[in-house]
C-alpha atoms as a PDB file:
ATOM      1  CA  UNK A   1      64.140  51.386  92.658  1.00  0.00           C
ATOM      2  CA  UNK A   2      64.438  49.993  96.238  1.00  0.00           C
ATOM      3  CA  UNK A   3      66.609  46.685  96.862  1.00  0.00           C
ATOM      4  CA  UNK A   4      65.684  45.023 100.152  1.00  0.00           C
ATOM      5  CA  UNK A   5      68.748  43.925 101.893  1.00  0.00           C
ATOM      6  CA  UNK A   6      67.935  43.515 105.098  1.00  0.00           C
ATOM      7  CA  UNK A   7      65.246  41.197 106.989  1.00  0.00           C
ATOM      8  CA  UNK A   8      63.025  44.164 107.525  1.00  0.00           C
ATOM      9  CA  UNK A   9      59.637  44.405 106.361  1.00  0.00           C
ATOM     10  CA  UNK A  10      58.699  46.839 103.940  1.00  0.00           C
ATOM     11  CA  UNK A  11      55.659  48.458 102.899  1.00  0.00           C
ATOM     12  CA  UNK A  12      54.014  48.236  99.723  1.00  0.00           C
ATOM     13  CA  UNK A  13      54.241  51.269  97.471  1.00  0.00           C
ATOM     14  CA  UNK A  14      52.546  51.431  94.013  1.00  0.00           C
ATOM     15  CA  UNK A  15      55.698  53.731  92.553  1.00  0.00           C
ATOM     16  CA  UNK A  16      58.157  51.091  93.272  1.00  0.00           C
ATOM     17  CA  UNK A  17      59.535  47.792  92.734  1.00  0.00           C
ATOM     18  CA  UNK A  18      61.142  45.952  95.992  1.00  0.00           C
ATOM     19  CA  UNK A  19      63.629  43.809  94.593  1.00  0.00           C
ATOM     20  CA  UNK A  20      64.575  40.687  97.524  1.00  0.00           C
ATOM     21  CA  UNK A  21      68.336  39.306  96.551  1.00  0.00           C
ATOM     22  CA  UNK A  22      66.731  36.366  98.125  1.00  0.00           C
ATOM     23  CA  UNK A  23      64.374  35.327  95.892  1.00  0.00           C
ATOM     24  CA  UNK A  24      66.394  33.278  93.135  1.00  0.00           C
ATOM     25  CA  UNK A  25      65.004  32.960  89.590  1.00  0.00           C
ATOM     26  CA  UNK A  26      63.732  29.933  89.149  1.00  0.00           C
ATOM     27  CA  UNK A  27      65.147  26.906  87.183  1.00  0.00           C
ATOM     28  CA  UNK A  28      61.694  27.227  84.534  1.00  0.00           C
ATOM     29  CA  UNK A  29      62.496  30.484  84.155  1.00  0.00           C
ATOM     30  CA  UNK A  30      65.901  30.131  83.513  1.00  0.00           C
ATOM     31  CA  UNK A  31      65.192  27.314  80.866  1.00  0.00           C
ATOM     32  CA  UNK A  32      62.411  29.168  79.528  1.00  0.00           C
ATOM     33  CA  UNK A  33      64.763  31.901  78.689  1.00  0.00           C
ATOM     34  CA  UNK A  34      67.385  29.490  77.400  1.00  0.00           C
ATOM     35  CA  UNK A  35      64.686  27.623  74.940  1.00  0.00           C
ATOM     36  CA  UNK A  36      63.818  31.470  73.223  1.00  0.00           C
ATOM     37  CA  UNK A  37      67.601  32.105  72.666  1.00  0.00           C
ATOM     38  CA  UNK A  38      67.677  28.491  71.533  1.00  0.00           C
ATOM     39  CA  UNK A  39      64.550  29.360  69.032  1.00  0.00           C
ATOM     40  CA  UNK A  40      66.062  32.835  67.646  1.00  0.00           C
ATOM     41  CA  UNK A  41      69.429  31.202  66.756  1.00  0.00           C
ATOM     42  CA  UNK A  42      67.354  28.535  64.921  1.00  0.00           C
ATOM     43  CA  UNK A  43      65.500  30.407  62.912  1.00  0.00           C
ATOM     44  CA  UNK A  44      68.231  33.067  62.261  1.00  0.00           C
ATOM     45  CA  UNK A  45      69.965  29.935  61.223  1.00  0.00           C
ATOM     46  CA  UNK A  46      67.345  28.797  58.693  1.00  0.00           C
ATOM     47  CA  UNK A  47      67.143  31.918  57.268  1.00  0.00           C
ATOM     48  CA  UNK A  48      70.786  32.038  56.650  1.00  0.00           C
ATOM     49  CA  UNK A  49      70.467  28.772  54.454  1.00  0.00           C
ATOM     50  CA  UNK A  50      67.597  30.150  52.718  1.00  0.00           C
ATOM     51  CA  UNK A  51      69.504  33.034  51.395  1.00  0.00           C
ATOM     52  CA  UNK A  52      71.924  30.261  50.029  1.00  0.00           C
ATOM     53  CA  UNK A  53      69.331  28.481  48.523  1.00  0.00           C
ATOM     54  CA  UNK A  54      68.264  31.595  46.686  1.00  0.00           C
ATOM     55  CA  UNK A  55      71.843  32.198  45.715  1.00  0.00           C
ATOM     56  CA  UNK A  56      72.481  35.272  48.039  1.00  0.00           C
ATOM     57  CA  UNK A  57      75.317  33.375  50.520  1.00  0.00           C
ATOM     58  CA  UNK A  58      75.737  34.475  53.872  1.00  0.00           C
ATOM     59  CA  UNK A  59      79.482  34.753  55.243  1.00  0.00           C
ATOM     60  CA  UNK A  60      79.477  34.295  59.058  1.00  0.00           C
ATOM     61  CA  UNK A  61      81.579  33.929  61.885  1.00  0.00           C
ATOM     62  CA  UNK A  62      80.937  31.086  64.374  1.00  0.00           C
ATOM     63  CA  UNK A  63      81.416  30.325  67.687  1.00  0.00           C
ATOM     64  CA  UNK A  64      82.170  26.658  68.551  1.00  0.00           C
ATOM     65  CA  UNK A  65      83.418  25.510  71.721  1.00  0.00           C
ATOM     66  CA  UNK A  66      85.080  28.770  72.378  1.00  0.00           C
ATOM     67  CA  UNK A  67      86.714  28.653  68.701  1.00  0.00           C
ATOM     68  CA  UNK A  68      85.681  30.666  65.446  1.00  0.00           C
ATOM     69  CA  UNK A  69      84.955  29.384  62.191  1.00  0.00           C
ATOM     70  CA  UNK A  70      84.676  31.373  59.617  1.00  0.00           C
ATOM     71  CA  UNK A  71      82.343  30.306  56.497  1.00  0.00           C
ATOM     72  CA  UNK A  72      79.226  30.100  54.887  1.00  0.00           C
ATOM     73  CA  UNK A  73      76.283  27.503  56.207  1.00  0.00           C
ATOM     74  CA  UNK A  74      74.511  26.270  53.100  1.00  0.00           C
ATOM     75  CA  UNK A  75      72.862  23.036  54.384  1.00  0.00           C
ATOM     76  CA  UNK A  76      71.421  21.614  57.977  1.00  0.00           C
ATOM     77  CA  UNK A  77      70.218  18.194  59.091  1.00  0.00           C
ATOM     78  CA  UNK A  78      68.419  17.312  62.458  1.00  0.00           C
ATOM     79  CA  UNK A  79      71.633  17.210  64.550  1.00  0.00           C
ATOM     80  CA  UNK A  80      74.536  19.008  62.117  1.00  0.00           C
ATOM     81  CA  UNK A  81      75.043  22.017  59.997  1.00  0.00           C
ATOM     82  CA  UNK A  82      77.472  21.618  56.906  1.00  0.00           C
ATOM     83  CA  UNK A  83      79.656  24.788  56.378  1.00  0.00           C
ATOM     84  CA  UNK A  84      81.796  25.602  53.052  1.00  0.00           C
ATOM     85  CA  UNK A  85      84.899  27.338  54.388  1.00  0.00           C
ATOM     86  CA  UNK A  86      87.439  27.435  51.451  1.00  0.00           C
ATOM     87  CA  UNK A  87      86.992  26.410  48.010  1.00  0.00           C
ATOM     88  CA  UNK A  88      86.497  22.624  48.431  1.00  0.00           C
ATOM     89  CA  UNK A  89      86.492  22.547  52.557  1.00  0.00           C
ATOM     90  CA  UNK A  90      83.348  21.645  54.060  1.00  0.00           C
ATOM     91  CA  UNK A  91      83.035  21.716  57.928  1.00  0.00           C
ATOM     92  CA  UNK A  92      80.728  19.249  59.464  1.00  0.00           C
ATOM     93  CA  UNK A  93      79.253  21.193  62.824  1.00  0.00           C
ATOM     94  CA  UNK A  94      77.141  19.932  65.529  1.00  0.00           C
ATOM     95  CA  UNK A  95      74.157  21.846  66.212  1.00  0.00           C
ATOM     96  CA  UNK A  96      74.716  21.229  70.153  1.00  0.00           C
ATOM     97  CA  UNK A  97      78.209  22.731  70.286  1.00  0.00           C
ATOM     98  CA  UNK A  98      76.781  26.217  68.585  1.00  0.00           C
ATOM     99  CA  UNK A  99      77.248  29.140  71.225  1.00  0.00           C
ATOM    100  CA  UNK A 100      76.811  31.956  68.528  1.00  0.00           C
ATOM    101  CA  UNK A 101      76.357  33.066  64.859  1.00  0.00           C
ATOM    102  CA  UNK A 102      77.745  36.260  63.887  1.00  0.00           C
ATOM    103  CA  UNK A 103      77.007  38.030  60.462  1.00  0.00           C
ATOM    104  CA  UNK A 104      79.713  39.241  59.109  1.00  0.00           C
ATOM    105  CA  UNK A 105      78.758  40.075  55.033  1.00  0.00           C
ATOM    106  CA  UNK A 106      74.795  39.049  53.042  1.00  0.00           C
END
């Protein structure tokens, strides 16, 4: 690996890669990349609340706004997910404010 630091020029060599700190990522990229983490912590999501539905709950640790809530999703609507964490408790949670799912027991 060579990593161009300098204004020099460099030649071409098939066995390499030049990486140029100069050459920022661009903001599609970036959002592309944010819009497939988006997507897998959907549909890791949905499958979480299918194994409710089918009687196999899912007890998981989540992340929101930097604080953790510990529960079991069971039910999700376009813009919140509804969360059972005692005995009668249910946690309203929007999907926005989501930064991560962990699994902690099937």
């Amino acid at each position: 690996m060579f990593i161009n630091t300098v204004n020099s020029q460099v030649d071409e060599v098939p066995q390499q890669k030049i990486y140029d700190s100069r050459d920022s990522k661009t903001k599609k990229e970036t959002q592309s990349t944010l819009n497939k983490l988006k997507f897998l912590e959907e549909r890791k999501l949905n499958n979480i609340i299918e194994m409710y539905k089918k009687n196999r709950p899912v007890l998981c640790n989540l992340i929101v706004k930097g604080q953790e809530i510990l529960g079991i999703p069971y039910h999700k609507d376009k813009s919140k997910l509804f969360v059972k964490t005692g005995e009668e408790r249910v946690e309203e949670i929007y999907l926005n404010d989501i930064e991560d799912i962990i699994i902690i027991k099937f």
